[in-house]
Protein backbone atom coordinates (compact mmCIF):
# COMPACT_ATOMS: atom_id res chain seq x y z
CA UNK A 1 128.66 30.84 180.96
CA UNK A 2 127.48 34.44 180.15
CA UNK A 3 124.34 34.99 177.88
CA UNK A 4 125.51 34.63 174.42
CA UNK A 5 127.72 31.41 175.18
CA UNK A 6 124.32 30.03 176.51
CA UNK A 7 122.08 31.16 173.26
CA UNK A 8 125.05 29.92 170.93
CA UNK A 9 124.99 26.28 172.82
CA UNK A 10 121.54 26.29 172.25
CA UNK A 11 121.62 26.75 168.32
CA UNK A 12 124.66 24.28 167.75
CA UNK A 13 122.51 21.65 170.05
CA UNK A 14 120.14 21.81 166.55
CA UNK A 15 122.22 22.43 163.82
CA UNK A 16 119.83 21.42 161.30
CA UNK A 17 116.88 23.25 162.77
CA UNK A 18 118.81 26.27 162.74
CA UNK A 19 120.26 26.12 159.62
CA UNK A 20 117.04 25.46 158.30
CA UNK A 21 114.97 28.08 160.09
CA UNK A 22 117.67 30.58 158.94
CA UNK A 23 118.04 29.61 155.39
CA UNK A 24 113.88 30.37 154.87
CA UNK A 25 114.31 33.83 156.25
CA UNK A 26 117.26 34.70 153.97
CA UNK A 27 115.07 33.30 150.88
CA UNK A 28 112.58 36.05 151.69
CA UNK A 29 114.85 38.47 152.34
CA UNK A 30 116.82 37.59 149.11
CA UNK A 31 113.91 38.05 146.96
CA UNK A 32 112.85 41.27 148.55
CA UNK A 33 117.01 42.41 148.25
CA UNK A 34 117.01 41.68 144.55
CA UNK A 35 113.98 43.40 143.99
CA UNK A 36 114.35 46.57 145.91
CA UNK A 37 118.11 47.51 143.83
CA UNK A 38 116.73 46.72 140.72
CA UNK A 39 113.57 48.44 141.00
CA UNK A 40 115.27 51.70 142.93
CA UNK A 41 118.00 51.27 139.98
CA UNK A 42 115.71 51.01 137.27
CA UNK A 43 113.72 54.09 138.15
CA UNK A 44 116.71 56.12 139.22
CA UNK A 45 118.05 55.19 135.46
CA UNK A 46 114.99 55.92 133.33
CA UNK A 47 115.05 59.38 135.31
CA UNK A 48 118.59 59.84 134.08
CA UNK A 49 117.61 59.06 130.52
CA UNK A 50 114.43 61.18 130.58
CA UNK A 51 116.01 64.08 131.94
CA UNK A 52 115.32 67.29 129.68
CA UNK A 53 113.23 65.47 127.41
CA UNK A 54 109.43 67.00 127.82
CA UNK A 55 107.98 65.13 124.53
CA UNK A 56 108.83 62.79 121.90
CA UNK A 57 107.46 63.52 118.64
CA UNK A 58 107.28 60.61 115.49
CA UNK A 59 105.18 58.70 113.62
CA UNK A 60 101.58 57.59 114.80
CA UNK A 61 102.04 54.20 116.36
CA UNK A 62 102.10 52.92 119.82
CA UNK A 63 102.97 56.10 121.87
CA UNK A 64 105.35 53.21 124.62
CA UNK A 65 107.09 52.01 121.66
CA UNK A 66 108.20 55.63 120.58
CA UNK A 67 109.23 56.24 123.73
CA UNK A 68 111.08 52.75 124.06
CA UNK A 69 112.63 53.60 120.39
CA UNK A 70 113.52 57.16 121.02
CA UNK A 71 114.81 57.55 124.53
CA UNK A 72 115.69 53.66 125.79
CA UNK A 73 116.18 52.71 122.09
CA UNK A 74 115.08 49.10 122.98
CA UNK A 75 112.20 48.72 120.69
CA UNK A 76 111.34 49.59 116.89
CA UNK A 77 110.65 52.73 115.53
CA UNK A 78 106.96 53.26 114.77
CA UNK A 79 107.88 54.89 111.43
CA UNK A 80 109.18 58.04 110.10
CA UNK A 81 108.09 61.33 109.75
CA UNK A 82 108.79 64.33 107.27
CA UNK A 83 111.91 66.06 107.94
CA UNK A 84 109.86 69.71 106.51
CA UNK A 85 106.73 68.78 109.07
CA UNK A 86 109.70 68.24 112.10
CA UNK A 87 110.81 71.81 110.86
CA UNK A 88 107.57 73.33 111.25
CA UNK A 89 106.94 71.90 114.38
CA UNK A 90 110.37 72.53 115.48
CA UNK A 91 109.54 76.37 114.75
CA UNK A 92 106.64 76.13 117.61
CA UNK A 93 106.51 79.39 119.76
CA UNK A 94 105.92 76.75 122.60
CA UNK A 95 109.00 74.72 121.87
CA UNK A 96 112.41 75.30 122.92
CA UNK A 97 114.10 73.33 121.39
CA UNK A 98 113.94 69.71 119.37
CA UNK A 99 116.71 67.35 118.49
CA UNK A 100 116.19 65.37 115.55
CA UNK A 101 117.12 61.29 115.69
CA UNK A 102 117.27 59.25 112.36
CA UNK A 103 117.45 55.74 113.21
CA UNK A 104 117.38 52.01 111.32
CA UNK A 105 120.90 50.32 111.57
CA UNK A 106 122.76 49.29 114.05
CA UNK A 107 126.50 47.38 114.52
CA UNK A 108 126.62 44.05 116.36
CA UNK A 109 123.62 45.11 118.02
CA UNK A 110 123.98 48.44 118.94
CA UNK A 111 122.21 51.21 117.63
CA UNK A 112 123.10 53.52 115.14
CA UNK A 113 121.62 57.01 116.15
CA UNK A 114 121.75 59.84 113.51
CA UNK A 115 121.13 62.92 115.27
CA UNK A 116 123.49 66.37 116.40
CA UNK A 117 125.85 67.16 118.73
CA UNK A 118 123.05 68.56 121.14
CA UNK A 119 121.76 65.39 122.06
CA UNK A 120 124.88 63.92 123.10
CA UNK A 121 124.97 67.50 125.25
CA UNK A 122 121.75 66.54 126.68
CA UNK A 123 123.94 63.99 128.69
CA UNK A 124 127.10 65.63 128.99
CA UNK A 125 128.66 63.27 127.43
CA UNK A 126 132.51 63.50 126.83
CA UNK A 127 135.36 62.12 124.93
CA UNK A 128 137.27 59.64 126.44
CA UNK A 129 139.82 59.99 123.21
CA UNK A 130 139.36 61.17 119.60
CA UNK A 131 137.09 63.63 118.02
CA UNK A 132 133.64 64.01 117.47
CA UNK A 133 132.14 63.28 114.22
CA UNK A 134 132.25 66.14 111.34
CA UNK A 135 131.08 64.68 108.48
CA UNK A 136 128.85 61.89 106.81
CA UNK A 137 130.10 58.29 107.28
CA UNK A 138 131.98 59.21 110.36
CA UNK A 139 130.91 57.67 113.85
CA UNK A 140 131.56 58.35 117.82
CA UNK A 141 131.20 55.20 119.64
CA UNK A 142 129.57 54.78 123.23
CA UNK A 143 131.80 53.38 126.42
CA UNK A 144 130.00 49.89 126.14
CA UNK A 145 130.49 50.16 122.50
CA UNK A 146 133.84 50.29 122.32
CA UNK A 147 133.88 47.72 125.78
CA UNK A 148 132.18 45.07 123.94
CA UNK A 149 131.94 45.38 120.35
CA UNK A 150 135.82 46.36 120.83
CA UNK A 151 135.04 49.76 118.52
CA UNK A 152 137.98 51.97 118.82
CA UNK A 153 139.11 54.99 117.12
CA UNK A 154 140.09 54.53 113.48
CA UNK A 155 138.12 51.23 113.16
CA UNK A 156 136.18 51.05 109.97
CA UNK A 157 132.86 50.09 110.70
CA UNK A 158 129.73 47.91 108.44
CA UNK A 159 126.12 48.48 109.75
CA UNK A 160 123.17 45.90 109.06
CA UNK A 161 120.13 46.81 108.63
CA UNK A 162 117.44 47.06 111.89
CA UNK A 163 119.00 45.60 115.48
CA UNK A 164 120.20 42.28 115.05
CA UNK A 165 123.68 40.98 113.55
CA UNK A 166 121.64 39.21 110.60
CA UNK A 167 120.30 42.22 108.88
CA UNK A 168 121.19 43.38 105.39
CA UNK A 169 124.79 45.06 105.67
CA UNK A 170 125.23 48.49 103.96
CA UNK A 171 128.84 47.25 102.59
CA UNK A 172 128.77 49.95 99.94
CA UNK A 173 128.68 52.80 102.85
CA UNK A 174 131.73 51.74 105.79
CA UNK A 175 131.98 54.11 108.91
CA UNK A 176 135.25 55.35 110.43
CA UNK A 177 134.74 56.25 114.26
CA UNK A 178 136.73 58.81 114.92
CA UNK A 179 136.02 59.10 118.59
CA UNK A 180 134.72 57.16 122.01
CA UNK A 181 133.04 58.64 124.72
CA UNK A 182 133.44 58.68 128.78
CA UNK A 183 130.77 56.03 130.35
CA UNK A 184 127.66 57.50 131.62
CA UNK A 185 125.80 55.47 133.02
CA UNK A 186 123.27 56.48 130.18
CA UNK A 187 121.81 54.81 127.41
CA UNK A 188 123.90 56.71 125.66
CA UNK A 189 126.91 54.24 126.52
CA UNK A 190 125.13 51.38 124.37
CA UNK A 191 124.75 53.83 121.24
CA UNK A 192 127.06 54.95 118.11
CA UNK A 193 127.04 58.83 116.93
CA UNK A 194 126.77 59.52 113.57
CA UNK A 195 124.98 63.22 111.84
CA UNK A 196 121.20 62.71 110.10
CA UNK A 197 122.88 62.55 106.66
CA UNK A 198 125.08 59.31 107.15
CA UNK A 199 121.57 57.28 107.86
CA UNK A 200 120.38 58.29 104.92
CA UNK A 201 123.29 58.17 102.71
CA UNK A 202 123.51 54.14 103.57
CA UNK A 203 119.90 54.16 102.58
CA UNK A 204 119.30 55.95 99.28
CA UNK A 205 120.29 54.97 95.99
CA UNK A 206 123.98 55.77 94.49
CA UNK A 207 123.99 59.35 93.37
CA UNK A 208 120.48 59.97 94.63
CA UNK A 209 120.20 63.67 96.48
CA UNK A 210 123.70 63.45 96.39
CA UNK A 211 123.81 67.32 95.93
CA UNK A 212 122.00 67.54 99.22
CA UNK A 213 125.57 66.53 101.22
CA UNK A 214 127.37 69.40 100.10
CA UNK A 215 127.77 72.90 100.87
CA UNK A 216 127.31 74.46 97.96
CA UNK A 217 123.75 73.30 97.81
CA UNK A 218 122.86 75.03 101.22
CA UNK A 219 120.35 77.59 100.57
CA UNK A 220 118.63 78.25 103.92
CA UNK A 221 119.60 76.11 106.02
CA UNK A 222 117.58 73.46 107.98
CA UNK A 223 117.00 74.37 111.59
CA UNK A 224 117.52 70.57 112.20
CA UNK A 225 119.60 69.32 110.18
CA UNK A 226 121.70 72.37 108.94
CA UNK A 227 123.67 70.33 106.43
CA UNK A 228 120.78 70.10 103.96
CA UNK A 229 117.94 73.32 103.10
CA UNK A 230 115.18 73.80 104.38
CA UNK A 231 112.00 72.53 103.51
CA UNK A 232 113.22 69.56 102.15
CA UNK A 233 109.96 67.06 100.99
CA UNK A 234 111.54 64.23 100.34
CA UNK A 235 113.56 63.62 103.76
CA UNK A 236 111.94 61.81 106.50
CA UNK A 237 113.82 61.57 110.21
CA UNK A 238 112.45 59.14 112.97
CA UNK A 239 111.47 61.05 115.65
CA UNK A 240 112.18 64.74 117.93
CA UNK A 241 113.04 65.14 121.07
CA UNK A 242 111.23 67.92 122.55
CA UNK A 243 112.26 70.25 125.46
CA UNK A 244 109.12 72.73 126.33
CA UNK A 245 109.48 77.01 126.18
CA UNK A 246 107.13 76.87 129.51
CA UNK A 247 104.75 75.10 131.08
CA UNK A 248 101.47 75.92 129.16
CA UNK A 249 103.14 73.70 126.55
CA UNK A 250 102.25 70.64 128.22
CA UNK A 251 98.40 70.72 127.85
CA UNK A 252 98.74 72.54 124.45
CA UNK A 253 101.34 70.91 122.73
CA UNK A 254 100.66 67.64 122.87
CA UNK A 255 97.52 67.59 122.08
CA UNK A 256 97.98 70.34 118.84
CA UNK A 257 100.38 67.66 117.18
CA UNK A 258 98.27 64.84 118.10
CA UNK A 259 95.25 66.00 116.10
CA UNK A 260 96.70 68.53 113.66
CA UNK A 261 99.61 67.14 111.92
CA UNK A 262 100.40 63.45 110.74
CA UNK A 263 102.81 63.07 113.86
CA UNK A 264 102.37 61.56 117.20
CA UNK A 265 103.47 63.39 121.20
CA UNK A 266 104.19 61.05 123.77
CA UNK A 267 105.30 61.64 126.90
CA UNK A 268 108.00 60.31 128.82
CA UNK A 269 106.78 60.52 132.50
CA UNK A 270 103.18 59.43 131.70
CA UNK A 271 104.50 56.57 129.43
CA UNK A 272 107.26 55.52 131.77
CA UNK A 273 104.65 55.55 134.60
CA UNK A 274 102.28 53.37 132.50
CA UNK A 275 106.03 50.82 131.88
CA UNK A 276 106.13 51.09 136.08
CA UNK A 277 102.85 49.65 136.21
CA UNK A 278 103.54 46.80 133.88
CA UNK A 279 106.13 45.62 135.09
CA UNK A 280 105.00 45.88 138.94
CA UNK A 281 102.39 43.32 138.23
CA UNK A 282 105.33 40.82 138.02
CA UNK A 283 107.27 42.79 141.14
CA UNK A 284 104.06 42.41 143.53
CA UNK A 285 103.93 38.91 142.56
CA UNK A 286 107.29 37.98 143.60
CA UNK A 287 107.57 40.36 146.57
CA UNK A 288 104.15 38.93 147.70
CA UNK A 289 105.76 35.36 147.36
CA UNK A 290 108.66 36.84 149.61
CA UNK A 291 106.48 38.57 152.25
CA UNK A 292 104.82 34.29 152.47
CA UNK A 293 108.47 32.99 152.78
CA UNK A 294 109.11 35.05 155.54
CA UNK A 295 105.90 34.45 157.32
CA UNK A 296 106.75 30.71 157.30
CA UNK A 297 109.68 30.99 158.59
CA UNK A 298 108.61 33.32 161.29
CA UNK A 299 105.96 30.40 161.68
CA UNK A 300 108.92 27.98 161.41
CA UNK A 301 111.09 29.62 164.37
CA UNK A 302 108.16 30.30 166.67
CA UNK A 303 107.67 26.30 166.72
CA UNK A 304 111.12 25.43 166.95
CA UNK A 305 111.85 27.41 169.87
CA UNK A 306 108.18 26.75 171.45
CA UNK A 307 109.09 22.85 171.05
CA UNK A 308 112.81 22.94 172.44
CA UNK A 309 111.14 25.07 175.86
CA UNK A 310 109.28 21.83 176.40
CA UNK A 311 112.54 20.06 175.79
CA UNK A 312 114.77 22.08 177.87
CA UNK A 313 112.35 22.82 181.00
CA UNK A 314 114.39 21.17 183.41
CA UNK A 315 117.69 22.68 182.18
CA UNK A 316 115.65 25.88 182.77
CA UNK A 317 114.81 24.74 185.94
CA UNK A 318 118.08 23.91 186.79
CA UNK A 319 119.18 27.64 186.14
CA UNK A 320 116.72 29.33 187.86
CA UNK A 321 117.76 26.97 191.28
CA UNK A 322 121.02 28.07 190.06
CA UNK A 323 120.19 32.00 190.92
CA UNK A 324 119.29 32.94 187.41
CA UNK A 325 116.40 35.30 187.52
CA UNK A 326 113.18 35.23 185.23
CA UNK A 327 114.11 38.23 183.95
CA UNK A 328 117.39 36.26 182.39
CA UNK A 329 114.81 33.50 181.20
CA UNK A 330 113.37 35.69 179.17
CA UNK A 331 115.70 37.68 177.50
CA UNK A 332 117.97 33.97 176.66
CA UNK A 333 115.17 32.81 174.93
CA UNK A 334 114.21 36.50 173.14
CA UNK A 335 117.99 36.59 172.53
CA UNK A 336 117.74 33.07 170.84
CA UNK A 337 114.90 34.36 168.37
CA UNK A 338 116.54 37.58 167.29
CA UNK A 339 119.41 35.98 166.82
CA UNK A 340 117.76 33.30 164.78
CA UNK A 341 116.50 36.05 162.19
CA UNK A 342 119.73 38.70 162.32
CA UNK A 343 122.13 35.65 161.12
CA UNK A 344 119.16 34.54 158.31
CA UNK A 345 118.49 38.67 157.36
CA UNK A 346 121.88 39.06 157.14
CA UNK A 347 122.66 36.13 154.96
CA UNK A 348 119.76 37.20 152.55
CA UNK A 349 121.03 40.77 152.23
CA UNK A 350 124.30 39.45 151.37
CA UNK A 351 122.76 36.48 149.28
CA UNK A 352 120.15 39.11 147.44
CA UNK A 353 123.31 41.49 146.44
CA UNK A 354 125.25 38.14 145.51
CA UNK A 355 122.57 37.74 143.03
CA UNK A 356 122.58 40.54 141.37
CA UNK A 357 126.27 40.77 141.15
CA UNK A 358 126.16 37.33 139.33
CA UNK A 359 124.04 38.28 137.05
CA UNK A 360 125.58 41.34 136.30
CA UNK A 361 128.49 39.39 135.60
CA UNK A 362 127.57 36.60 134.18
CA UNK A 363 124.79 38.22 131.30
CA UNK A 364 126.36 41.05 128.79
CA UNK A 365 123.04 42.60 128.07
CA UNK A 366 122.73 42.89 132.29
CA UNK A 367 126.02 44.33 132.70
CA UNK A 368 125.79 47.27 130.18
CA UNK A 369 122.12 48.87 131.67
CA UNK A 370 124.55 49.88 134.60
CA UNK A 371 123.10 48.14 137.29
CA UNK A 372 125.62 47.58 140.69
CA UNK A 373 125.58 45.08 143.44
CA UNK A 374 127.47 47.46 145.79
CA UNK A 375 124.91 49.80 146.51
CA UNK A 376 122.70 50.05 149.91
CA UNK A 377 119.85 51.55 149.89
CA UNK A 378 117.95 52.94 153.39
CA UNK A 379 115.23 50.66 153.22
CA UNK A 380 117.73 47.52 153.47
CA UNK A 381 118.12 48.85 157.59
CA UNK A 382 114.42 48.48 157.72
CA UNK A 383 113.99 45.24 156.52
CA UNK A 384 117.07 44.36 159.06
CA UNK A 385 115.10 46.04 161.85
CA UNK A 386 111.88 44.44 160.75
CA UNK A 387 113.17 40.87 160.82
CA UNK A 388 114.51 41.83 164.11
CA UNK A 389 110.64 42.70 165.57
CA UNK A 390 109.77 39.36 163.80
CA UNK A 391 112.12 37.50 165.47
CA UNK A 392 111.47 39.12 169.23
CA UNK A 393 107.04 38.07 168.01
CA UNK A 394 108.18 35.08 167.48
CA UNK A 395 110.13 33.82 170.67
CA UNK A 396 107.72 36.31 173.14
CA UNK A 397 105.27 33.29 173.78
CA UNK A 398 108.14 31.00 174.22
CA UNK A 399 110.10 33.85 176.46
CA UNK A 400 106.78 33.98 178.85
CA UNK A 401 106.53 30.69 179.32
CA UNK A 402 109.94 30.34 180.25
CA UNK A 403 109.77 33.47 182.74
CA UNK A 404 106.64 31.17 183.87
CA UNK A 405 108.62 28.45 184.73
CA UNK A 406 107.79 26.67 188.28
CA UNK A 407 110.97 25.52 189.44
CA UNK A 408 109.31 22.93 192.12
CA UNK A 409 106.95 21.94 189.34
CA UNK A 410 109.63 20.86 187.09
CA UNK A 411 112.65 19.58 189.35
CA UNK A 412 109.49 17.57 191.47
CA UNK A 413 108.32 15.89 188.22
């Protein structure tokens, strides 16, 4: 019987010890798994959304629910702003450019986002088929959009009011989507296109600014929203997403329309930091309840295989008169440890990525941030290699007492 038969005999003598022992380890490890891909997934995906976005500009407020509105567009808006103060600001020597968003309906649940073709850019967002929107009242849907809410081209569409299904539907103003995008694993797949002017046509009385949508009426036009002129009072967009000329307009900017105009900066990193910190109160919490899992069944393996040396001392015995060295003592009983913790590790990696994959699967709102099961991330070897070291700490007492072992003691006894 070489090694491995021998440590395998040994486990299957204690099935339920083993099983147990193993299934406490893969808890811990499970927890830690689940926690590491979404927390690797969730920051690599908030840098995807953030990218070339410097500042968001709107309405004073909360500056974490702007940035929730405006860039994750999982929150409320804080208010609106004047389209003719956006212009000015828009004008800034340190600002290189600003994309206007106009938001306040949605369609069974997804957002509605008024804005121009450059924001989709920001993205690179394609068409998967159709054409992008060219007028007011026409709408380009995002992958999840049409996935879910089953929004294909030439649908007509009826928005309600704010973000739920129950809000007050603008029947007098129907879309048309004329196009759906490519997924990008952005929050732009949850979102339908539409220009500035279609949010407010659903919004304003019959008739009202009506010469405003037209052509004719264009004077000068708006830097932001070129289908209207420029200097418009009476408009008011959401918010502006900011991209900065240089880097002297981080310290200036900011803090200019902060205590100059009626508007509000906030910034992405330092507010998405601030989220990070939030929400690793909760993270610490659980991976701290992990990290206790794992030492107690550490704990637990150390005793089982420290109680079945006292059990098996004359088998032990028996080998050693047998010709088996110390030396093979030791390592069967080292071998039995790791063992012990690279079948529970490996069942918790595989249990933690089950998890995830469930819930991707089973919850819509889940599925549609983007978040994958079947991913591996570097720090998954670690934690492999660190349950390994726990399991050779926990059989080395056991391991030296069997190298110990006094064959004429024993077999005399």
């Amino acid at each position: 019987m070489n090694l491995f038969q021998l440590v395998g005999s040994y486990l299957k003598a204690k099935p339920l010890n083993t099983i147990l022992n193993s299934l406490l380890l893969a808890l811990g490890m499970a927890v830690i798994t689940v926690l590491l891909l979404f927390n690797r997934q969730l920051q690599q995906k908030i840098e995807e959304n953030v990218r070339g976005i410097d500042l968001v500009v709107g309405a004073k407020g909360s500056p974490l629910q702007l940035i929730l509105c405006s860039i994750f567009h999982v929150d409320f808006p804080t208010g609106n702003i004047k389209l003719n103060e956006a212009e000015q600001l828009a004008r800034h020597r340190l600002i290189k450019s600003a994309i206007p968003l106009a938001l306040g309906d949605s369609y069974q649940g997804y957002r509605i986002v008024g804005t121009t073709r450059a924001y989709t850019d920001l993205y690179g967002a394609e068409l998967d088929n159709g054409t992008w929107w060219s007028k007011d009242l026409e709408v380009v849907a995002g992958a999840n959009v049409a996935a879910f809410a089953r929004v294909q081209v030439g649908n007509t569409l009826v928005s309600q009011h704010g973000l739920s299904e129950e809000g007050h539907a603008h029947d007098a103003h129907q879309m048309v989507c004329t196009g759906v995008l490519k997924k990008t694993g952005t929050v732009l797949d949850n979102l339908l296109f539409t220009n500035v002017g279609t949010v407010w046509a659903v919004h304003e009385e019959h008739g009202q600014h009506e010469d405003h949508h037209t052509a004719d009426s264009i004077t000068n036009p708006s830097p932001l929203v070129p289908t209207i002129a420029a200097g418009d009072s009476t408009r008011e967009i959401t918010s502006l997403l900011v991209e900065f000329r240089n880097p002297m307009a981080a310290i200036q900017l900011p803090r200019f329309i902060n205590t100059q105009t009626n508007m509000q900066a906030a910034s992405p990193a330092f507010e998405t930091a601030r989220l990070f910190s939030l929400l690793g109160v909760g993270a610490d919490v659980l991976m701290g309840f992990a990290y206790v899992i794992i030492f107690i069944s550490g704990l637990s393996i150390f005793i089982a295989l420290y109680n079945s040396l006292k059990e098996r001392q004359y088998d032990l015995a028996i080998m050693r008169s047998m010709g088996a060295s110390r030396t093979q003592l030791f390592v069967s009983i080292v071998a039995e440890g790791i063992t012990l913790t690279a079948v529970g590790s490996l069942f918790g990696l595989m249990l933690g990525h089950g998890v995830l994959w469930l819930f991707t699967e089973t919850v819509q709102q889940s599925s549609q941030t983007g978040f994958t099961a079947f991913v591996f991330y570097q720090e998954e070897l670690w934690m492999l290699a660190g349950s390994l070291l726990l399991g050779f700490v926990c059989s080395l007492i056991p391991a030296v007492q069997a190298y110990r072992t006094n064959i004429h003691h024993v077999l005399a006894g």
